[in-house]
N, C-alpha and C. Protein backbone atom coordinates (compact mmCIF):
# COMPACT_ATOMS: atom_id res chain seq x y z
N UNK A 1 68.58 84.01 141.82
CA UNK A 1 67.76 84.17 140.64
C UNK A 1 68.54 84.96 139.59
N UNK A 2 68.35 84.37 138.55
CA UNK A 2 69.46 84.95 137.33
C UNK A 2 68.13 85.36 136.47
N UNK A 3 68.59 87.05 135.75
CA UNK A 3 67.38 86.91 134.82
C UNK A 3 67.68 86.26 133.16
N UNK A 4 66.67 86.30 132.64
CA UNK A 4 66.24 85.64 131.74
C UNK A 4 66.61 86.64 130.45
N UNK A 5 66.15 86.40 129.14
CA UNK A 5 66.10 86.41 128.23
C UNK A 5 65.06 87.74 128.14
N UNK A 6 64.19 88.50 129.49
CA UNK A 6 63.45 89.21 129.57
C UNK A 6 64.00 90.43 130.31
N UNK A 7 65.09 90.18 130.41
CA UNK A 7 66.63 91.38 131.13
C UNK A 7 66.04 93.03 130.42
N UNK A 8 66.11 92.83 129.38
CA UNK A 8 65.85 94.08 128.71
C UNK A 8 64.30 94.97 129.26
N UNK A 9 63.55 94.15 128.86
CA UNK A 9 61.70 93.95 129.36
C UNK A 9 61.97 94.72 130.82
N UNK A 10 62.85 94.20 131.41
CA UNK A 10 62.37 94.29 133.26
C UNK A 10 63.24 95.66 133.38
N UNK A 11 64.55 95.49 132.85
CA UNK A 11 65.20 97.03 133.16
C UNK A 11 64.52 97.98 132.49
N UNK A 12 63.89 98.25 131.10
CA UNK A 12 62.68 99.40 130.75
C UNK A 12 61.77 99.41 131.95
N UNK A 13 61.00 98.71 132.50
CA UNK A 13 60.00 98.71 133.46
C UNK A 13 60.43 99.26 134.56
N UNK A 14 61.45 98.73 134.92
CA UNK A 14 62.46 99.76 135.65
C UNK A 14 62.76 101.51 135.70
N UNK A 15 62.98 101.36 134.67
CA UNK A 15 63.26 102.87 134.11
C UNK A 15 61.94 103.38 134.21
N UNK A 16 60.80 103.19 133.40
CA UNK A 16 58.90 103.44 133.91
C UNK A 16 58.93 103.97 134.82
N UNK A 17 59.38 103.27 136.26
CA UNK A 17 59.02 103.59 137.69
C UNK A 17 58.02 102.06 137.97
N UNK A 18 57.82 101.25 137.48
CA UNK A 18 57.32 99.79 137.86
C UNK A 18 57.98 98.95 138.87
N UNK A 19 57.54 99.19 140.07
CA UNK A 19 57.93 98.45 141.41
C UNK A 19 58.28 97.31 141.27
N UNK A 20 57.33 96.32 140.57
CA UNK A 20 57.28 94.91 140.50
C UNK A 20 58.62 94.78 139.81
N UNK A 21 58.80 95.85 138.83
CA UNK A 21 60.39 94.86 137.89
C UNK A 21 61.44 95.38 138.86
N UNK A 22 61.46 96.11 139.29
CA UNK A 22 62.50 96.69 140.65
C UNK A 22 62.25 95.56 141.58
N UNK A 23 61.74 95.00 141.71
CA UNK A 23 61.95 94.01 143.14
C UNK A 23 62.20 92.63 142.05
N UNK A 24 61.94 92.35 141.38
CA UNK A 24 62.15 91.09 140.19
C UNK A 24 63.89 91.26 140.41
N UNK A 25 64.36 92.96 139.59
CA UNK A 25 65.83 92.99 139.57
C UNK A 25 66.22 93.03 140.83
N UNK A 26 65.94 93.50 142.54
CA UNK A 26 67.00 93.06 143.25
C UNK A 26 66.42 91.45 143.78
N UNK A 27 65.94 90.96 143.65
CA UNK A 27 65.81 89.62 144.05
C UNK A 27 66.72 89.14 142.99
N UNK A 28 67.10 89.06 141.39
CA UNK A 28 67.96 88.83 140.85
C UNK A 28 69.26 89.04 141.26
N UNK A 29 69.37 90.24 142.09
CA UNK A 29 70.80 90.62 141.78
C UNK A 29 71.60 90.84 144.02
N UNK A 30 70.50 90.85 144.16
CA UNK A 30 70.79 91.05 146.12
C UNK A 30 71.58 90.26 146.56
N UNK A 31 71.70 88.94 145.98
CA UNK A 31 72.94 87.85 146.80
C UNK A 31 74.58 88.43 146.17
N UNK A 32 74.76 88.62 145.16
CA UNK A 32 75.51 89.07 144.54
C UNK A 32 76.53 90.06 145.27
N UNK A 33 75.20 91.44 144.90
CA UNK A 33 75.53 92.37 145.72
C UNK A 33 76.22 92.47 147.19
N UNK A 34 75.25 91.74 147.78
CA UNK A 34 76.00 91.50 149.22
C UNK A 34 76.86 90.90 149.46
N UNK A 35 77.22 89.71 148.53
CA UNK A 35 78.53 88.58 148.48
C UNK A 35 79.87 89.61 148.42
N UNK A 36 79.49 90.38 147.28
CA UNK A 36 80.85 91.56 146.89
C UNK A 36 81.21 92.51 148.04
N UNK A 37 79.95 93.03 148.54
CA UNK A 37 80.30 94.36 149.79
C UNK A 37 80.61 93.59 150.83
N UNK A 38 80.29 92.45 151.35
CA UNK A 38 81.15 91.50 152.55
C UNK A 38 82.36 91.05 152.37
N UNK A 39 82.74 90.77 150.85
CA UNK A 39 84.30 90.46 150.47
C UNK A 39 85.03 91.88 150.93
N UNK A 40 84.30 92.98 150.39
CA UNK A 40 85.46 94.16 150.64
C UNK A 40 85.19 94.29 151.65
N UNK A 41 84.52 94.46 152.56
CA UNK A 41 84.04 95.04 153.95
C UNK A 41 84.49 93.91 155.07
N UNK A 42 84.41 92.86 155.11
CA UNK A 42 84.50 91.52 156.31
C UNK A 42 83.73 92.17 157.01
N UNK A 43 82.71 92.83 156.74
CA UNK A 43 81.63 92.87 158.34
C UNK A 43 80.27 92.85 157.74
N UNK A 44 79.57 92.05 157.97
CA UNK A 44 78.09 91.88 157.52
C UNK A 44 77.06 93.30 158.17
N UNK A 45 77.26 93.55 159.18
CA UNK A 45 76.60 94.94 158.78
C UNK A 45 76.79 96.31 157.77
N UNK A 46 77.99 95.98 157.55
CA UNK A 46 78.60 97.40 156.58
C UNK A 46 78.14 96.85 155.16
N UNK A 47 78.66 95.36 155.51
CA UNK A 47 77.92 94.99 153.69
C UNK A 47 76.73 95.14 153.21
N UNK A 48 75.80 95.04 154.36
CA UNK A 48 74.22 95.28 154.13
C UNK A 48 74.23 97.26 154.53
N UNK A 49 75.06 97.53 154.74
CA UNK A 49 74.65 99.31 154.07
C UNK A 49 75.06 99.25 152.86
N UNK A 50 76.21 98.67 152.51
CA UNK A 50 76.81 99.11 150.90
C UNK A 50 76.04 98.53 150.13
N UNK A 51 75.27 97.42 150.39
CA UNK A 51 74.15 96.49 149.57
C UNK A 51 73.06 97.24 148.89
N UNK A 52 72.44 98.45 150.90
CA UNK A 52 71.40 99.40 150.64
C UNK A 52 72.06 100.25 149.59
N UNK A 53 72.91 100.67 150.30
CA UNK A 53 73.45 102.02 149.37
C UNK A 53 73.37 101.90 147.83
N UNK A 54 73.80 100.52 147.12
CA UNK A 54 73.91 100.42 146.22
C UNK A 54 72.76 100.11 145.18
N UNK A 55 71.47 99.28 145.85
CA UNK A 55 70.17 99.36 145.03
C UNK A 55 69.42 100.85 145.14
N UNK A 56 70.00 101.51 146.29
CA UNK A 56 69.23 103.17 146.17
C UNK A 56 70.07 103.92 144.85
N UNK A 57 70.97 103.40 144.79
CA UNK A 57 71.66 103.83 143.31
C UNK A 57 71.17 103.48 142.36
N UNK A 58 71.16 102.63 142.14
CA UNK A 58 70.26 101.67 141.07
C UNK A 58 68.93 102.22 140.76
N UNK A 59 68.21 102.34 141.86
CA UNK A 59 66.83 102.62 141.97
C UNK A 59 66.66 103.92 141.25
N UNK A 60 67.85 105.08 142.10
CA UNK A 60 67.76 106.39 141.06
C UNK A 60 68.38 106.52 140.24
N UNK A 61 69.32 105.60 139.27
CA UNK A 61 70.27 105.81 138.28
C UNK A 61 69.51 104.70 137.18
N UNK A 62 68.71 103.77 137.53
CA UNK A 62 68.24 102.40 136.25
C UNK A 62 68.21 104.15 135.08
N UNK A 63 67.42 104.56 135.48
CA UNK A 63 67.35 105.95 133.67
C UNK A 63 68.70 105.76 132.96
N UNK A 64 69.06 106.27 133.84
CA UNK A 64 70.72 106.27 132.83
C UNK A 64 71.27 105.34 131.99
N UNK A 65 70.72 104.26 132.13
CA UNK A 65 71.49 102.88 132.00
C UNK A 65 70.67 102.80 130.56
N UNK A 66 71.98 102.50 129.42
CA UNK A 66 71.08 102.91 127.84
C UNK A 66 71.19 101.83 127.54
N UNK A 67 72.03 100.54 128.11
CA UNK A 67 72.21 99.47 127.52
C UNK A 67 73.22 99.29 126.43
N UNK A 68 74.43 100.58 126.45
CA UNK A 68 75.76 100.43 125.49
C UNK A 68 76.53 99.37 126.16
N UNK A 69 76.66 98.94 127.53
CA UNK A 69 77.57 97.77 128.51
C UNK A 69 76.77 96.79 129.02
N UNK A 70 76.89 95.98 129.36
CA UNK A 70 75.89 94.81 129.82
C UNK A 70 75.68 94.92 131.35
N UNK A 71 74.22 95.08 131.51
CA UNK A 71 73.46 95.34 132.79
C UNK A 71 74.59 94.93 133.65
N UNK A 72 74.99 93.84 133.65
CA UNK A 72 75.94 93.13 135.12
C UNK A 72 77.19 93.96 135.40
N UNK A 73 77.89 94.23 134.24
CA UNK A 73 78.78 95.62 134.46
C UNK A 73 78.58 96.84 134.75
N UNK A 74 77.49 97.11 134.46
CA UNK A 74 77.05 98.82 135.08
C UNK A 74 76.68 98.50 136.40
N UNK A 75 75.92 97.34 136.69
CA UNK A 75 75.85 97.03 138.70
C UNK A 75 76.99 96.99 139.10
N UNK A 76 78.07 96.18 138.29
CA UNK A 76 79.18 96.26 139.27
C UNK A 76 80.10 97.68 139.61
N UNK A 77 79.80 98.47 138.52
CA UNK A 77 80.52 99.36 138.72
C UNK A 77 79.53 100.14 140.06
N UNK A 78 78.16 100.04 140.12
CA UNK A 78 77.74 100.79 141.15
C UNK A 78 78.04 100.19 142.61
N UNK A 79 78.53 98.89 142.68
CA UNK A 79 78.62 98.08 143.68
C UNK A 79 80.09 98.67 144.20
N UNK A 80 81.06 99.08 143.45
CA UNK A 80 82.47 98.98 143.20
C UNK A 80 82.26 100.77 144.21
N UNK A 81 81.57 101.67 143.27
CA UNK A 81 81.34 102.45 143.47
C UNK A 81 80.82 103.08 145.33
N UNK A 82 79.90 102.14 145.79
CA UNK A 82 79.31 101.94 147.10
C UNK A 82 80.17 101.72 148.00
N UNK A 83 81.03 100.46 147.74
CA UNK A 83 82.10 99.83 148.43
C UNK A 83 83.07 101.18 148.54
N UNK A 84 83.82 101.78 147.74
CA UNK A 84 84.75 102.86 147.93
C UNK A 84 84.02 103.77 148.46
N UNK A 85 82.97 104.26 148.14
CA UNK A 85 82.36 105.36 149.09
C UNK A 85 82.39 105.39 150.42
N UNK A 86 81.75 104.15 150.90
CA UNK A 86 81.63 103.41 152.12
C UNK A 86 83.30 103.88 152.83
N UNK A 87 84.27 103.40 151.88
CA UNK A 87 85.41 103.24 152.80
C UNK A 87 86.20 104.73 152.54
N UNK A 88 85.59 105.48 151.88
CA UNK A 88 86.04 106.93 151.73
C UNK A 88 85.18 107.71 153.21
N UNK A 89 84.27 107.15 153.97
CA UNK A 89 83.46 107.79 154.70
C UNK A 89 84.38 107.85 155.92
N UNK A 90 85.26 106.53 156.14
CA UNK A 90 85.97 106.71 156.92
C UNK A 90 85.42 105.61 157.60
N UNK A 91 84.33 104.57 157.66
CA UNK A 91 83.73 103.52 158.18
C UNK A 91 85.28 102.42 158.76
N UNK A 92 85.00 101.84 159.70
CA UNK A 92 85.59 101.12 160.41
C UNK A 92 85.66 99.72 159.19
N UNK A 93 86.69 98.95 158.64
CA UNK A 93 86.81 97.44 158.06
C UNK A 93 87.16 96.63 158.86
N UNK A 94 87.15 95.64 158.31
CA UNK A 94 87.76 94.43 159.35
C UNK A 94 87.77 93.51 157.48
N UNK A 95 88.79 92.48 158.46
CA UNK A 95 89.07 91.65 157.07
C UNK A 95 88.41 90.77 156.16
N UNK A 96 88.31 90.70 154.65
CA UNK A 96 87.17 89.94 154.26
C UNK A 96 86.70 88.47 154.34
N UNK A 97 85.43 88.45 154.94
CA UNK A 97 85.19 87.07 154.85
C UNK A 97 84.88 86.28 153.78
N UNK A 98 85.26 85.03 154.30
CA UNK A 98 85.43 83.90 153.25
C UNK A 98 84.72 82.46 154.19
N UNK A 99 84.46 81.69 152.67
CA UNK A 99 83.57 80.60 152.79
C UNK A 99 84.11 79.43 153.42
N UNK A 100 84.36 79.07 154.58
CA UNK A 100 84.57 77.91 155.38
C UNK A 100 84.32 76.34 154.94
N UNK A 101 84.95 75.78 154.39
CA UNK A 101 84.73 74.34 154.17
C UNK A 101 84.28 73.37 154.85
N UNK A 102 83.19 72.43 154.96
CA UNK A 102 82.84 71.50 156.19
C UNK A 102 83.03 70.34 155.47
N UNK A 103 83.16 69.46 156.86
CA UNK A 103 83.57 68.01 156.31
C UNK A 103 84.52 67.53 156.44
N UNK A 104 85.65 68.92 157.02
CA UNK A 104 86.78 68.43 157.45
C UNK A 104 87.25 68.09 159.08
N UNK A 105 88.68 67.54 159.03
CA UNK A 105 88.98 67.23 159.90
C UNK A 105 89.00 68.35 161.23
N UNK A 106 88.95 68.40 162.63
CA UNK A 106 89.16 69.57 163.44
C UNK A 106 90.41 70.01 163.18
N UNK A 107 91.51 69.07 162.54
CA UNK A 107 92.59 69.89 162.55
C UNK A 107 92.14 70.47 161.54
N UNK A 108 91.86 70.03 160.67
CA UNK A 108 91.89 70.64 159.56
C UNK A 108 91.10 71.76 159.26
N UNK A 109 90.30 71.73 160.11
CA UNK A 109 89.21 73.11 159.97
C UNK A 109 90.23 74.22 161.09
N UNK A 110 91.00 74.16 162.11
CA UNK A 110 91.95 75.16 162.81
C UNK A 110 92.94 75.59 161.76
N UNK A 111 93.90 74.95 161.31
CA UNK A 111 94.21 75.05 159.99
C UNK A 111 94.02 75.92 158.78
N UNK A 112 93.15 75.31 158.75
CA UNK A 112 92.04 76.42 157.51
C UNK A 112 92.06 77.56 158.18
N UNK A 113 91.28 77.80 159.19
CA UNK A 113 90.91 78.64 159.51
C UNK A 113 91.90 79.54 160.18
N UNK A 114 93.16 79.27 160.89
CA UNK A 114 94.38 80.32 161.07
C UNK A 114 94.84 80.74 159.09
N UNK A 115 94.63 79.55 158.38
CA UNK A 115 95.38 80.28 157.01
C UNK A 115 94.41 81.25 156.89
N UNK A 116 93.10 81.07 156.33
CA UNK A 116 92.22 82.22 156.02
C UNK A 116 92.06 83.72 156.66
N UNK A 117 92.37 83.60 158.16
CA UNK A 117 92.12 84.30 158.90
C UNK A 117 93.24 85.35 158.13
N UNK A 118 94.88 84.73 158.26
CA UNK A 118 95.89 85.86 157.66
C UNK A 118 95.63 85.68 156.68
N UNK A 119 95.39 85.21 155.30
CA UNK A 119 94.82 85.70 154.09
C UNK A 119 93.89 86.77 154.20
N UNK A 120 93.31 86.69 155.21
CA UNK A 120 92.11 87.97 154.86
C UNK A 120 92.53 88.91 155.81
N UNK A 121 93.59 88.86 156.90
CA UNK A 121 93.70 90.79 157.31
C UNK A 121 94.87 90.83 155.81
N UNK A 122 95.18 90.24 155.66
CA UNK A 122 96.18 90.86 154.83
C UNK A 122 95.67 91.44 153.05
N UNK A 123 94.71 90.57 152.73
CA UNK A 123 94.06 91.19 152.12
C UNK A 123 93.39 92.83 152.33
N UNK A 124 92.90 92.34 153.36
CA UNK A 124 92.59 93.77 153.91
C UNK A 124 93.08 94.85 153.87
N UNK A 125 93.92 94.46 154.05
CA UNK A 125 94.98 96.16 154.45
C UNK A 125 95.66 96.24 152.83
N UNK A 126 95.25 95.35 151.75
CA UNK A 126 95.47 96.04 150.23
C UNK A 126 94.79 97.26 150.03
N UNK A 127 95.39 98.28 149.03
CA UNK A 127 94.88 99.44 148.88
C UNK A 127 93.79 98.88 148.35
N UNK A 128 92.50 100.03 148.20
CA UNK A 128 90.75 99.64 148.03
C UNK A 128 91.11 99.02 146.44
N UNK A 129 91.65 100.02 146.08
CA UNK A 129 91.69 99.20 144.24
C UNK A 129 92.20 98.12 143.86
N UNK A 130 93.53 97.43 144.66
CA UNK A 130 94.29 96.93 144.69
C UNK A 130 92.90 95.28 145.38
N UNK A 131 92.35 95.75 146.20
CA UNK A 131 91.45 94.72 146.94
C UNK A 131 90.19 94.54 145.75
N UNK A 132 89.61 95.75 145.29
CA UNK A 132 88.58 95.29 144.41
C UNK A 132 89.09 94.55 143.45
N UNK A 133 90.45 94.76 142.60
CA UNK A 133 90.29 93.98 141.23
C UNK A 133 90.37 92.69 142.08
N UNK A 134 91.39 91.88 143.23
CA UNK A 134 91.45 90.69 143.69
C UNK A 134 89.92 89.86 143.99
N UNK A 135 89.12 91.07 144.80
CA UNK A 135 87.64 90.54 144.94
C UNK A 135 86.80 90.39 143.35
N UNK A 136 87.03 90.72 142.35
CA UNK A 136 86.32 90.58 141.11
C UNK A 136 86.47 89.71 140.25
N UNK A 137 88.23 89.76 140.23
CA UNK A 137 88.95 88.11 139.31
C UNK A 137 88.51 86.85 140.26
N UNK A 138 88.76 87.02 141.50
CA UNK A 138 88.97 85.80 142.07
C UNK A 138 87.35 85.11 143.13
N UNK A 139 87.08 86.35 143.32
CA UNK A 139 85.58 85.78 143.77
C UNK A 139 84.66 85.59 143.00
N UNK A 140 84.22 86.81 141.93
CA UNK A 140 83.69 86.76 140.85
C UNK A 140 83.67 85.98 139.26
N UNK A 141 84.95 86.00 139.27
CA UNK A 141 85.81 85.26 137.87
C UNK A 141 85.23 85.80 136.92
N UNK A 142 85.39 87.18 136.72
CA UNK A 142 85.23 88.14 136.04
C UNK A 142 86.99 88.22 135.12
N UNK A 143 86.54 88.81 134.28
CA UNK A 143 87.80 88.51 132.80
C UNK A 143 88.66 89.47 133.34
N UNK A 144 89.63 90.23 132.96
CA UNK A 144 89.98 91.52 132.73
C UNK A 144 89.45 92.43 132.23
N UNK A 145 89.14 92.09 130.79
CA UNK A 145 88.51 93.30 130.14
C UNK A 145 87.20 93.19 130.54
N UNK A 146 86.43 92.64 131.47
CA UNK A 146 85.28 92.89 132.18
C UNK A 146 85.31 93.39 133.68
N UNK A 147 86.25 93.74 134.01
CA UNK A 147 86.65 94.02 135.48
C UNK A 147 87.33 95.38 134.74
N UNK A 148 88.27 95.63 133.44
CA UNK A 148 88.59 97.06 133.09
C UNK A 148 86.98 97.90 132.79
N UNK A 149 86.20 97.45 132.26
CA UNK A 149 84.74 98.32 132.15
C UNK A 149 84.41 98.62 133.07
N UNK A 150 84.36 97.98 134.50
CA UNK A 150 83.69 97.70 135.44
C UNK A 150 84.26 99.44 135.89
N UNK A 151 85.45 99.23 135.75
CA UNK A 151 86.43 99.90 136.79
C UNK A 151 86.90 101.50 136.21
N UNK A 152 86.21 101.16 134.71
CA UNK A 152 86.57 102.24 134.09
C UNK A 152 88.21 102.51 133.51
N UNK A 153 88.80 101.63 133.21
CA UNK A 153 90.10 102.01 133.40
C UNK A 153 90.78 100.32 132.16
N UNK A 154 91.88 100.51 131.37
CA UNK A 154 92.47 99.73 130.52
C UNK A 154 92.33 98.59 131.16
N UNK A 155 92.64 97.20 130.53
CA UNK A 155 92.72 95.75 130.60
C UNK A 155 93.96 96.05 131.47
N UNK A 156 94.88 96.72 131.18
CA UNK A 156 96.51 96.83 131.63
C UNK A 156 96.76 97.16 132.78
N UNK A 157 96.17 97.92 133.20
CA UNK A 157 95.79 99.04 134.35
C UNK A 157 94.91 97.59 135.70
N UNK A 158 94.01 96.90 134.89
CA UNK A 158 93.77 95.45 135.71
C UNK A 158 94.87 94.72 136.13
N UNK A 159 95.34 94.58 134.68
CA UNK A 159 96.22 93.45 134.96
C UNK A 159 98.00 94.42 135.80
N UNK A 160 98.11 94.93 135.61
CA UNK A 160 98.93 96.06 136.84
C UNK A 160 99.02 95.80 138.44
N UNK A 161 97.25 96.34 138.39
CA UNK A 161 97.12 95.98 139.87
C UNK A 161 97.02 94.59 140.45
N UNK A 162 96.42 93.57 139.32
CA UNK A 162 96.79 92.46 139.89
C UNK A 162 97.60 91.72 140.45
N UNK A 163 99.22 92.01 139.23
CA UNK A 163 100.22 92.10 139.57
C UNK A 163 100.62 92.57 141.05
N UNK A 164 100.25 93.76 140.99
CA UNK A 164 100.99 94.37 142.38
C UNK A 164 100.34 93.70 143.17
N UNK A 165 99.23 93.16 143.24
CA UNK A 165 98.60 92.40 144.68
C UNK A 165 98.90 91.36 145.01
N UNK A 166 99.17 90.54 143.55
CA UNK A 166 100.49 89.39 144.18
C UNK A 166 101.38 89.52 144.08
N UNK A 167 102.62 89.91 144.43
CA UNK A 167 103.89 90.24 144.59
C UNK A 167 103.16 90.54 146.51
N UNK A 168 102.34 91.78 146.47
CA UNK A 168 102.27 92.17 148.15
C UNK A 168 101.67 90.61 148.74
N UNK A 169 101.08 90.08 148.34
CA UNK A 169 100.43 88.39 148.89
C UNK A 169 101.38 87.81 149.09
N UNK A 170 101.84 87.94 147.81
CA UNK A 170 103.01 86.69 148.21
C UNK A 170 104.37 86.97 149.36
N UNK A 171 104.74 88.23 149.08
CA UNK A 171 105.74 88.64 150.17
C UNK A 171 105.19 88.54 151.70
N UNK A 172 103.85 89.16 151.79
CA UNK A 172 102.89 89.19 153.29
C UNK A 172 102.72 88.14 153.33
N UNK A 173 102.55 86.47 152.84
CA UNK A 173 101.58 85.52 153.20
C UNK A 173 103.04 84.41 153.27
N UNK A 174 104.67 84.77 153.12
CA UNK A 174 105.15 83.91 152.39
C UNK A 174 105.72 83.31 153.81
N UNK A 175 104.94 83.34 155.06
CA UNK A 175 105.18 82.62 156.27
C UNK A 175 104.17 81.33 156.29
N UNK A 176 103.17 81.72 155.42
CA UNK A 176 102.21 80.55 155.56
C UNK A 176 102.65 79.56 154.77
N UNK A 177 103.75 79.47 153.80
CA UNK A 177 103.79 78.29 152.87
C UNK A 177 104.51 76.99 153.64
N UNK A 178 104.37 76.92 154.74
CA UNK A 178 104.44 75.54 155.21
C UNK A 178 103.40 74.92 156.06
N UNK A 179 102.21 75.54 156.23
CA UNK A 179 101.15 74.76 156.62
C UNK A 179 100.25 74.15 155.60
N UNK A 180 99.55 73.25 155.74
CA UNK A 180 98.71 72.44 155.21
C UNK A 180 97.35 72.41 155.19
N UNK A 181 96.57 72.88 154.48
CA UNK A 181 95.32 72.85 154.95
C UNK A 181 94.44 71.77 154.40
């Protein structure tokens, strides 16, 4: 559920203390949320704490939110925010999951699935910042200068770490360039 043209309407109601627009916004925004904390996390229980963690933010921070950045960037930054906390706690990761293709051949799904598998410890073991901007451009398809708001930090400073994450991809992954998927 994407909101509407009534975005503004529901986040004031929000801010009120009005339950109903609080459950309107995470039914809007809960797949999202959880899509992002399972990319950084690869474990579906940790993603559904960083999920919690992150609408209890929401829940006590909507006040703050004046509407100078666009609603979807101030979530992400609290999402961004959850996710590093999470992995500042010292919580156990495992590598991020990703969406499995059907329809294919069995080879082709073993295949797939040994490439993905080392795409994602190796992702993994990118530094957290280095992993969020990759999870934001590339899962999200979020801009730069919408992933620099997000992140708090220059377009340059994005495009930096992007850099550095492929150069480390490509050096870590550059055994896989002869399989086929």
């Amino acid at each position: 559920m994407v909101l509407d043209a009534n975005d503004r309407e529901i986040i004031e109601a929000c801010q009120r203390g009005d339950h109903d627009a609080f459950a309107t916004l995470f039914n809007a925004h809960r797949d999202r949320v959880y899509s992002i904390a399972l990319r950084f996390s690869g474990n579906p229980s940790v993603a559904l704490d960083i999920a919690q963690d992150t609408f209890l933010k929401l829940l006590s921070k909507i006040g703050e939110f004046r509407g100078e950045a666009k609603f979807e960037s101030w979530l992400y930054r609290l999402i961004v925010n959850s996710c590093l906390d999470h992995r500042r706690a010292g919580r156990k990761w495992s590598p991020l999951a990703t969406l499995r293709a059907s329809g294919d051949s069995v080879l082709q799904r073993l295949l797939r699935s040994e490439v993905e598998e080392s795409v994602q410890q190796v992702v993994a073991r990118l530094a957290p910042e280095l992993r969020m901007v990759v999870i934001l451009r590339y899962t999200e398809e979020l801009s730069y200068d919408e992933i620099a708001e997000i992140l708090g930090c220059p377009p340059g400073t994005v495009a930096s770490r992007l850099n550095r994450a492929h150069k480390l991809l490509e050096r870590r992954l550059s055994g896989l360039r002869g399989k086929h998927v």
